[in-house]
Protein backbone atom coordinates (compact mmCIF):
# COMPACT_ATOMS: atom_id res chain seq x y z
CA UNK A 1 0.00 0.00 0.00
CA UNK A 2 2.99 2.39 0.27
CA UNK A 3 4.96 1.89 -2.43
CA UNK A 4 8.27 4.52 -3.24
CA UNK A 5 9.13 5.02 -6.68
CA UNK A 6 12.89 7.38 -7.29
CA UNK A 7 12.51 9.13 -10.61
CA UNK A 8 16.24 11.11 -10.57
CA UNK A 9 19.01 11.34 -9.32
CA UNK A 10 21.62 13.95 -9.10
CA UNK A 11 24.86 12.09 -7.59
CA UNK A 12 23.33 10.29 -4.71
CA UNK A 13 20.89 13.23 -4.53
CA UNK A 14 16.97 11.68 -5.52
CA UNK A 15 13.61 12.77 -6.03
CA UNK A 16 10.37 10.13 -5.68
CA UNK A 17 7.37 9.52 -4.62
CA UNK A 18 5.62 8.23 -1.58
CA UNK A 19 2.00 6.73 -1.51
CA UNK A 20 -0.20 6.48 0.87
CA UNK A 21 -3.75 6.42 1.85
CA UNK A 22 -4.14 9.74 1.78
CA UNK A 23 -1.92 10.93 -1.04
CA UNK A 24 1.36 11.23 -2.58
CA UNK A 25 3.88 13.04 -1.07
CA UNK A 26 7.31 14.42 -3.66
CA UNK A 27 10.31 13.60 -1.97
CA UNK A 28 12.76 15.12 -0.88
CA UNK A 29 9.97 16.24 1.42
CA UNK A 30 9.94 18.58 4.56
CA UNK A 31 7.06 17.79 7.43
CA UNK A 32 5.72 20.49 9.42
CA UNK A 33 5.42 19.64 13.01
CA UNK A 34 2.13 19.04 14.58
CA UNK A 35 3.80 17.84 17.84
CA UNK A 36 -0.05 17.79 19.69
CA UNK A 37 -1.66 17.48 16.51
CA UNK A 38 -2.13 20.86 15.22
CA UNK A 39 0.55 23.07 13.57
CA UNK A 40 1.01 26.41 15.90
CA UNK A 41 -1.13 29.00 15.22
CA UNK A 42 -1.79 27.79 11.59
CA UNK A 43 -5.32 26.00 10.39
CA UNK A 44 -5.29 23.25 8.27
CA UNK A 45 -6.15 25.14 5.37
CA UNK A 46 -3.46 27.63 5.95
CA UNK A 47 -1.04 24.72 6.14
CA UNK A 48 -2.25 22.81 3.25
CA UNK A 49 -1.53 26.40 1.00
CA UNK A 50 2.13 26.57 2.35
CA UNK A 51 2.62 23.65 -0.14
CA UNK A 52 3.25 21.07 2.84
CA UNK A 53 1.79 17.46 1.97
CA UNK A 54 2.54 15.69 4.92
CA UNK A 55 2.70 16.79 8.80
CA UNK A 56 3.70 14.93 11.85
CA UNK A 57 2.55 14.36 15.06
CA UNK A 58 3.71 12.97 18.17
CA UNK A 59 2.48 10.08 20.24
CA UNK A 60 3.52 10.74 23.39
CA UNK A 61 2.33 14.06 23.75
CA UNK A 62 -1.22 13.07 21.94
CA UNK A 63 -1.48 9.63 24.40
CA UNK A 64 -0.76 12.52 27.58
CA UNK A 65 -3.84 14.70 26.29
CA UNK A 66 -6.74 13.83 24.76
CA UNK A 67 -5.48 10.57 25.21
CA UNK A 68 -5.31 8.05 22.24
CA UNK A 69 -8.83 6.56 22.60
CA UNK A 70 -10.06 9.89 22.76
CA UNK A 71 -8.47 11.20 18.93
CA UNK A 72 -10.04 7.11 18.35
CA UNK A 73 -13.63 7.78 19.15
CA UNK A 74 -13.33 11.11 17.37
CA UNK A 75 -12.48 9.34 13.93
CA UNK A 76 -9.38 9.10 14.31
CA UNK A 77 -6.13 11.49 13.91
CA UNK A 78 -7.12 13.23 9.72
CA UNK A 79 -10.60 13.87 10.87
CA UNK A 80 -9.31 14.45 14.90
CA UNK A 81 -7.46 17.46 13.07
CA UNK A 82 -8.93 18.52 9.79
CA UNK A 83 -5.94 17.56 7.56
CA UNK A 84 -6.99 15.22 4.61
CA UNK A 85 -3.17 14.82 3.74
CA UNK A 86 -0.73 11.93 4.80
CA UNK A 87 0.51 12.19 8.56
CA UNK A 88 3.60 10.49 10.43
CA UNK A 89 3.75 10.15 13.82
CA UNK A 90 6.82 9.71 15.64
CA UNK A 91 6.82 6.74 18.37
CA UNK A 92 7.39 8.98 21.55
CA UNK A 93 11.00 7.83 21.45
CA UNK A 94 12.80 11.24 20.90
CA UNK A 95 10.93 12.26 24.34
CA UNK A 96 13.51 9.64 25.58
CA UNK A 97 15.92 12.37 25.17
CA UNK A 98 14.34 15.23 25.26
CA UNK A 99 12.77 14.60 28.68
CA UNK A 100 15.72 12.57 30.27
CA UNK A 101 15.60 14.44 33.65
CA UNK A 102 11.67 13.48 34.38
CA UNK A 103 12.17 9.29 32.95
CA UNK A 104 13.60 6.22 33.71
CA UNK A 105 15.00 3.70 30.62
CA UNK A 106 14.98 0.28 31.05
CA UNK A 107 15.24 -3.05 28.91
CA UNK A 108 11.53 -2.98 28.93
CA UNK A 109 10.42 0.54 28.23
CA UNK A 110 10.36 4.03 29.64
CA UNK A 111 8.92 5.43 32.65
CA UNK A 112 7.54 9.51 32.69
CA UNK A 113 6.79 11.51 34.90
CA UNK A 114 4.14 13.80 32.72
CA UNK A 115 5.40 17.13 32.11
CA UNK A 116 1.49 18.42 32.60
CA UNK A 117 0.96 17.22 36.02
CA UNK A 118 4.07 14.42 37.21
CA UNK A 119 0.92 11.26 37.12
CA UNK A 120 2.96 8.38 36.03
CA UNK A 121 3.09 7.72 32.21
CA UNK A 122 4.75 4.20 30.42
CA UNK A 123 5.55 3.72 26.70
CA UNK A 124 6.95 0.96 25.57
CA UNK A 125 7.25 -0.90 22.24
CA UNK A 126 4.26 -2.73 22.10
CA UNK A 127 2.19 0.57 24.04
CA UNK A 128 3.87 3.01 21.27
CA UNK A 129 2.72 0.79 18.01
CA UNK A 130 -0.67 0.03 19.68
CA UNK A 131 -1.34 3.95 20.43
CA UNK A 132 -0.20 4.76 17.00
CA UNK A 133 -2.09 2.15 15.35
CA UNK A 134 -5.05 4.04 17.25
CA UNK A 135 -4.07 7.41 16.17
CA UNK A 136 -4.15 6.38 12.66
CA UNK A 137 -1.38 8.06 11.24
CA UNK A 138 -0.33 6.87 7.60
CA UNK A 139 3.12 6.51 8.25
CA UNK A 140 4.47 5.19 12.37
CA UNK A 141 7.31 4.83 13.83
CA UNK A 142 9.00 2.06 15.59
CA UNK A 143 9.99 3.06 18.94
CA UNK A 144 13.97 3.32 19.84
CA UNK A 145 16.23 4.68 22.11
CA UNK A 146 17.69 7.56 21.05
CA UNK A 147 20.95 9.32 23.38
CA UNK A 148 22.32 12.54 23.70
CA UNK A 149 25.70 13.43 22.41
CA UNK A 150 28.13 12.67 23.42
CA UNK A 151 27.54 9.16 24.45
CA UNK A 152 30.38 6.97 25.92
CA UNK A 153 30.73 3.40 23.92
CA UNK A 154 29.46 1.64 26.43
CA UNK A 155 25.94 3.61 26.18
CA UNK A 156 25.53 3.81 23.18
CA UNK A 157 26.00 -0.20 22.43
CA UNK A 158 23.45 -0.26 25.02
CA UNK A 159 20.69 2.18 23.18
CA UNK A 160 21.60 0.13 19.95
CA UNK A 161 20.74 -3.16 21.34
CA UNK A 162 17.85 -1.72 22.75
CA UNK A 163 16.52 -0.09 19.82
CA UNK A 164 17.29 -3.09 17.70
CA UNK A 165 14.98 -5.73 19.97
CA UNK A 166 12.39 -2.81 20.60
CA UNK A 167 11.97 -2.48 16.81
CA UNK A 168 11.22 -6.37 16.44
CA UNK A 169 8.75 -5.95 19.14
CA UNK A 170 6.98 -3.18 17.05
CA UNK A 171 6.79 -5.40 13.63
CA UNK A 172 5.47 -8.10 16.15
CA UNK A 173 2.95 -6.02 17.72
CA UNK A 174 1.72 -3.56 14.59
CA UNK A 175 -1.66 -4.35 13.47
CA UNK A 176 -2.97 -1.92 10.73
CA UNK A 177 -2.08 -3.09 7.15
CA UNK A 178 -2.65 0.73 6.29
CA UNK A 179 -0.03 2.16 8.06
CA UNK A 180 3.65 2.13 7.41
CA UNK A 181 6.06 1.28 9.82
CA UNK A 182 9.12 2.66 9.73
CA UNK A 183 12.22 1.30 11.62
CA UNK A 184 14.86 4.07 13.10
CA UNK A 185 18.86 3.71 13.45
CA UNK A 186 20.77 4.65 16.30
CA UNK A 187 24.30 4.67 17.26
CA UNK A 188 25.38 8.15 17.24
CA UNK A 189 28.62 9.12 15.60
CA UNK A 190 29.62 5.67 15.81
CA UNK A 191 29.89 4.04 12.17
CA UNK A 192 30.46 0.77 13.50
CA UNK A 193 27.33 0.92 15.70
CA UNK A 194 25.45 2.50 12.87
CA UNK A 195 25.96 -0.37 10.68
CA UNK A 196 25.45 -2.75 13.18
CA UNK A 197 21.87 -1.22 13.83
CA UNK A 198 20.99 -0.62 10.02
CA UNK A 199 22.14 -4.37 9.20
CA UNK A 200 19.48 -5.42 11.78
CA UNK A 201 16.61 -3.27 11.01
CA UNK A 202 16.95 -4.24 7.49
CA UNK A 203 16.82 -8.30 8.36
CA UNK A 204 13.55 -7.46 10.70
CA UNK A 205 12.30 -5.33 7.44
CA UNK A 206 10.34 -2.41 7.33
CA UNK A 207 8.13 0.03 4.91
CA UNK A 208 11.07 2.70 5.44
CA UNK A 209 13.83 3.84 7.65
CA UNK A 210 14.89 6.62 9.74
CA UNK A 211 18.47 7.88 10.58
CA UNK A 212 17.49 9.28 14.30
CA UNK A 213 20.40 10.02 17.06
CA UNK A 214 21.41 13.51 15.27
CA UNK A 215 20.71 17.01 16.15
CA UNK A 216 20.96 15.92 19.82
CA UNK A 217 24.14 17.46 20.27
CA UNK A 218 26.83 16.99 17.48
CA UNK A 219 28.38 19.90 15.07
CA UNK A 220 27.43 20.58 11.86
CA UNK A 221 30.49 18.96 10.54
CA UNK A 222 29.97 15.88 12.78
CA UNK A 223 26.33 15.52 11.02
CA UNK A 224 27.86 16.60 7.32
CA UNK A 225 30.90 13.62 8.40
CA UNK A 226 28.48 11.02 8.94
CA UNK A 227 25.30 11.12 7.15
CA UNK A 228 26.63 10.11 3.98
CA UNK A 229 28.13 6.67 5.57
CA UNK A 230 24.77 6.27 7.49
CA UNK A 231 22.44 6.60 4.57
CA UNK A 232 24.38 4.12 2.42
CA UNK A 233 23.67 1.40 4.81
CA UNK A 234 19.66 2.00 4.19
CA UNK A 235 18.09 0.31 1.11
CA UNK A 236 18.14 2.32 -2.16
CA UNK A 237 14.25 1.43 -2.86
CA UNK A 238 12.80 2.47 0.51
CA UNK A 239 12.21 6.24 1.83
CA UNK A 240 14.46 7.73 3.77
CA UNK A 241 13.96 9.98 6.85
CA UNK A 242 16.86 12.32 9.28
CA UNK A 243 14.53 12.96 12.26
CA UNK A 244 14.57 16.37 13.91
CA UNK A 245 16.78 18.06 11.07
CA UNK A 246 15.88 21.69 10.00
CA UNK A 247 18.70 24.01 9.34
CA UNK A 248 18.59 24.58 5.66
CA UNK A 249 22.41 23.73 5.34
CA UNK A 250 21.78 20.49 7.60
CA UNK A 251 18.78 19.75 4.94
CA UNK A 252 20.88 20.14 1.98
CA UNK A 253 24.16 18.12 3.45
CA UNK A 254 21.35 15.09 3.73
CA UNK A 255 19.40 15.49 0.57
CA UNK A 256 23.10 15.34 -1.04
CA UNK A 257 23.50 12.11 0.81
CA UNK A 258 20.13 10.40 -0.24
CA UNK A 259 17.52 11.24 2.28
CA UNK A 260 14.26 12.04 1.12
CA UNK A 261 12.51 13.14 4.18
CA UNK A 262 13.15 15.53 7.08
CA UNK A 263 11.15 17.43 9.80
CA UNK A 264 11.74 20.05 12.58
CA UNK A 265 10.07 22.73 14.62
CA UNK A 266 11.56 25.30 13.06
CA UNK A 267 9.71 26.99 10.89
CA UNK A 268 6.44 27.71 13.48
CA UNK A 269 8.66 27.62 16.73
CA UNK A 270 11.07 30.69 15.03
CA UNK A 271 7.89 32.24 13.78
CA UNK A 272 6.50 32.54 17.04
CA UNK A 273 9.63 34.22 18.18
CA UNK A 274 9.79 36.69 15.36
CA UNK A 275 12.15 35.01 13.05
CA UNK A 276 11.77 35.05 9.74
CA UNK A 277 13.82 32.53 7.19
CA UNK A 278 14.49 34.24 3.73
CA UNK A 279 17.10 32.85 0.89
CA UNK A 280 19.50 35.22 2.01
CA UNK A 281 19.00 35.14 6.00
CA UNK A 282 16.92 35.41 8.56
CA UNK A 283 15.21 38.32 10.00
CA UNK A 284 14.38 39.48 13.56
CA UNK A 285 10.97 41.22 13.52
CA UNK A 286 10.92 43.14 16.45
CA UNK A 287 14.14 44.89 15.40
CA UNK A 288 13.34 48.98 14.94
CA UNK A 289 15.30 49.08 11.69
CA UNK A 290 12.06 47.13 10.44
CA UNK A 291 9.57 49.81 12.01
CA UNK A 292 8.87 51.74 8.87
CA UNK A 293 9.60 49.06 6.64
CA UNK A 294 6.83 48.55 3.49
CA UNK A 295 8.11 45.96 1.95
CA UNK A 296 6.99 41.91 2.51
CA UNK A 297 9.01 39.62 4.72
CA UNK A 298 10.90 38.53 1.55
CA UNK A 299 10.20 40.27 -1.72
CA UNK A 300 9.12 37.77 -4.41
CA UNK A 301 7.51 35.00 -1.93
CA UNK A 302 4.11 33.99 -3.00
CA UNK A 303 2.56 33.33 0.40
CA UNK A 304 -0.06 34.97 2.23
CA UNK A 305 1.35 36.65 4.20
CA UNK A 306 4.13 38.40 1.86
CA UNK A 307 1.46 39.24 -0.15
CA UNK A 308 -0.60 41.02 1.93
CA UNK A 309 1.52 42.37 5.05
CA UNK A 310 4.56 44.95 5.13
CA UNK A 311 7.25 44.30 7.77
CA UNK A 312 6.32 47.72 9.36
CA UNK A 313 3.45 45.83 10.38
CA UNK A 314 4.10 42.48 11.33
CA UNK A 315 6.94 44.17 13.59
CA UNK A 316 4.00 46.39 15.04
CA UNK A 317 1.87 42.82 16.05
CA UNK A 318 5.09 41.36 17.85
CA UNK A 319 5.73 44.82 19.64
CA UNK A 320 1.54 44.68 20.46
CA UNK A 321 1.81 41.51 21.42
CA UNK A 322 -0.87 40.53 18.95
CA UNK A 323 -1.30 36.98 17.91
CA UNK A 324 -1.24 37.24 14.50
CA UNK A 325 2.50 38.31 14.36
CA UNK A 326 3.67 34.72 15.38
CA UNK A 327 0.99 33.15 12.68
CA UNK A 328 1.75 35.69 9.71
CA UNK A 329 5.63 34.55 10.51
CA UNK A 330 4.81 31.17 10.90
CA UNK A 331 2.92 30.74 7.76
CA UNK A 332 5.63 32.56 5.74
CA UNK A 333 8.15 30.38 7.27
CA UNK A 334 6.53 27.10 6.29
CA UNK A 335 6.67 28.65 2.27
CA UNK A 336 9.77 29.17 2.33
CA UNK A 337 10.86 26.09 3.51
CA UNK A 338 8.39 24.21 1.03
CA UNK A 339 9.59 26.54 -1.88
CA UNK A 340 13.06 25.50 -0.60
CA UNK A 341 12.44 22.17 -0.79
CA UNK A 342 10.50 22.40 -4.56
CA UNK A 343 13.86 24.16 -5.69
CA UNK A 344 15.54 21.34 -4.35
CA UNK A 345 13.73 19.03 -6.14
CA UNK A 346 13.42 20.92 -9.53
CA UNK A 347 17.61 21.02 -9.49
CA UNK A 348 17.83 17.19 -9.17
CA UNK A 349 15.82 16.79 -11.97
CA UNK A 350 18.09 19.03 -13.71
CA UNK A 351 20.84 17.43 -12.72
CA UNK A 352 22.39 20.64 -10.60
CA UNK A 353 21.43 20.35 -7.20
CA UNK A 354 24.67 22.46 -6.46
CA UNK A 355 23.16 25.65 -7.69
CA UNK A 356 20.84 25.52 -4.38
CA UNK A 357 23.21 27.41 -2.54
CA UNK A 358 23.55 30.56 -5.23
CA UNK A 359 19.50 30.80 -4.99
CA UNK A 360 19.26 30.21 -1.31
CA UNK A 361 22.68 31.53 0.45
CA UNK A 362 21.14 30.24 3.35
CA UNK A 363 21.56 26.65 2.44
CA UNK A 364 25.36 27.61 3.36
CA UNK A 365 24.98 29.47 6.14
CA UNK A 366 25.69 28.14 9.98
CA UNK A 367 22.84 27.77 12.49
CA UNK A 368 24.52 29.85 14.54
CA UNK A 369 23.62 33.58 14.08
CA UNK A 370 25.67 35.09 11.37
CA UNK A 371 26.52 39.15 10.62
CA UNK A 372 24.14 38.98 7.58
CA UNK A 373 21.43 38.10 10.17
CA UNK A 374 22.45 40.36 12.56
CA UNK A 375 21.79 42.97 10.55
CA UNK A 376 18.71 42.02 8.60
């Protein structure tokens, strides 16, 4: 029911297609994040005119509140949030890391303390493929144990073995032949363990695979080092996904390498704190150099909110404290990253991917802030 077709290649650079039962997504593909099932500040509709085709969600934060029976009863996750498009959701796995001061990791799962109100909260294999399989997501995850970097050898084997027999108890448990199930390697920086994990994942077999275990702590020339080994241990006919990754440079480094899909808060969570991502920089809207400013966020950018809204103005709504600054931003921000990604695309098919960077200097530029956005 999923099938992935690549149609070119630049290099090791592709573009394909992904189907599923609620449409085709182009790869390489970025995914809005929809962590509690709704994009910040943006409707469906608003979303859906970005260009986005596919959003994810997160299962441990939707199993916390309304509660996976809940989005169930409600017709499940599309209807739950009035997106017709494909969905992922990620297992709840990445909350092994991102909420490692309020859990406890054992052979058998994961213990929480909630974040909302400390009650007691378990995921485990079986518990994360059985809530997603409720959800109803088009595309799940298998859920894995994913460290922070740096992570001594002896850990990391550890989180490898873990994720490995975790990931068998998924395919074992998963119960919805309309769903996808994708299978995620760990091992950090670690080649060896990398390999070790892929070789596995590939034996147990699954619909797709996931490169997770980066942007937790490593440089940009740690990720740029390693990605290309890592993705040529995944299958050439099955889609490929680098969790978490959003800098435009990071996206471009992995698209080079082979990966065809990516997701990260960025776009909304910058937004909301009046940052604005352009081909040439980023801009800080509440700076005053922007306060009689007529001109759009970025001059030439088809979306809504460039075509309607100077930067005098959205400066004005994040000075006001006015709610529509963050969702003008936000919206703009998810464009550009789906133009970015279309450009992408259109330069594999042409066979010069490399030109990204003289379209979108941004694809070179460091996350850290830089003079040019300094002084946007």
């Amino acid at each position: 029911m999923f099938p992935f077709k690549v149609n070119h290649r630049d290099n090791t650079a592709r573009t394909g297609a992904l189907t599923t039962p609620h449409g085709e997504v182009d790869t390489p593909a970025f995914m809005p994040v929809g962590t509690a099932g709704t994009i910040k500040g943006v409707t469906p509709n608003q979303l859906r005119a970005t260009g986005a085709q596919i959003l994810l969600a997160n299962t441990y934060h939707l199993q916390l509140r309304p509660g996976a029976d809940v989005v169930q009863s409600l017709g499940g996750l599309h209807r739950f949030m009035g997106w017709e498009g494909p969905i992922l959701t990620d297992s709840g796995g990445y909350q092994v890391f991102s909420l490692a001061k309020i859990n406890k990791i054992t052979d058998e799962g994961v213990e929480f303390r909630s974040h909302v109100d400390g009650a007691p909260i378990r995921l485990d294999p079986r518990i994360a493929t059985q809530v997603q399989n409720a959800l109803g997501a088009d595309i799940i995850m298998a859920f894995d144990h994913c460290p922070a970097l740096p992570c001594d050898a002896d850990r990391m084997h550890e989180a490898v073995e873990r994720t490995i027999r975790w990931a068998q108890i998924c395919v074992d448990t998963h119960a919805r032949s309309d769903q996808a199930l994708f299978g995620i390697v760990q091992g950090g920086l670690d080649l060896r363990q990398r390999e070790r994990c892929a070789t596995a994942l590939t034996r147990i077999g699954f619909d797709g695979y996931a490169v997770g275990g980066l942007s937790v702590g490593e440089s940009y020339e740690e990720l740029a080092r390693s990605i290309g080994p890592i993705v040529s241990m995944l299958p050439e006919d099955r889609p490929r996904y680098l969790m978490g990754v959003g800098m435009p440079r990071d996206i471009l480094t992995a698209v080079a390498a082979g990966v065809d899909l990516f997701d990260c808060v960025l776009p909304t969570r910058n937004g909301r704190n009046s940052q604005a991502f352009t081909p040439t920089g980023r801009l800080r809207m509440r700076n005053e150099r922007h306060r009689l400013d007529d001109q759009p966020l970025e001059p030439g950018c088809d979306c809504e909110t460039c075509q309607r809204f100077s930067r005098g103005y959205i400066r004005h709504l994040f000075n006001a404290e006015e709610m529509l600054g963050p969702t003008l931003t936000s919206i703009h921000n998810l464009r550009f990253y789906q133009r970015f990604m279309g450009r992408i695309r259109d330069l594999i098919r042409e066979g010069n991917l490399a030109r990204i960077v003289e379209e979108f200097p941004i694809a070179a530029e460091a996350a850290t802030p830089t003079s040019a956005e300094e002084h946007a």
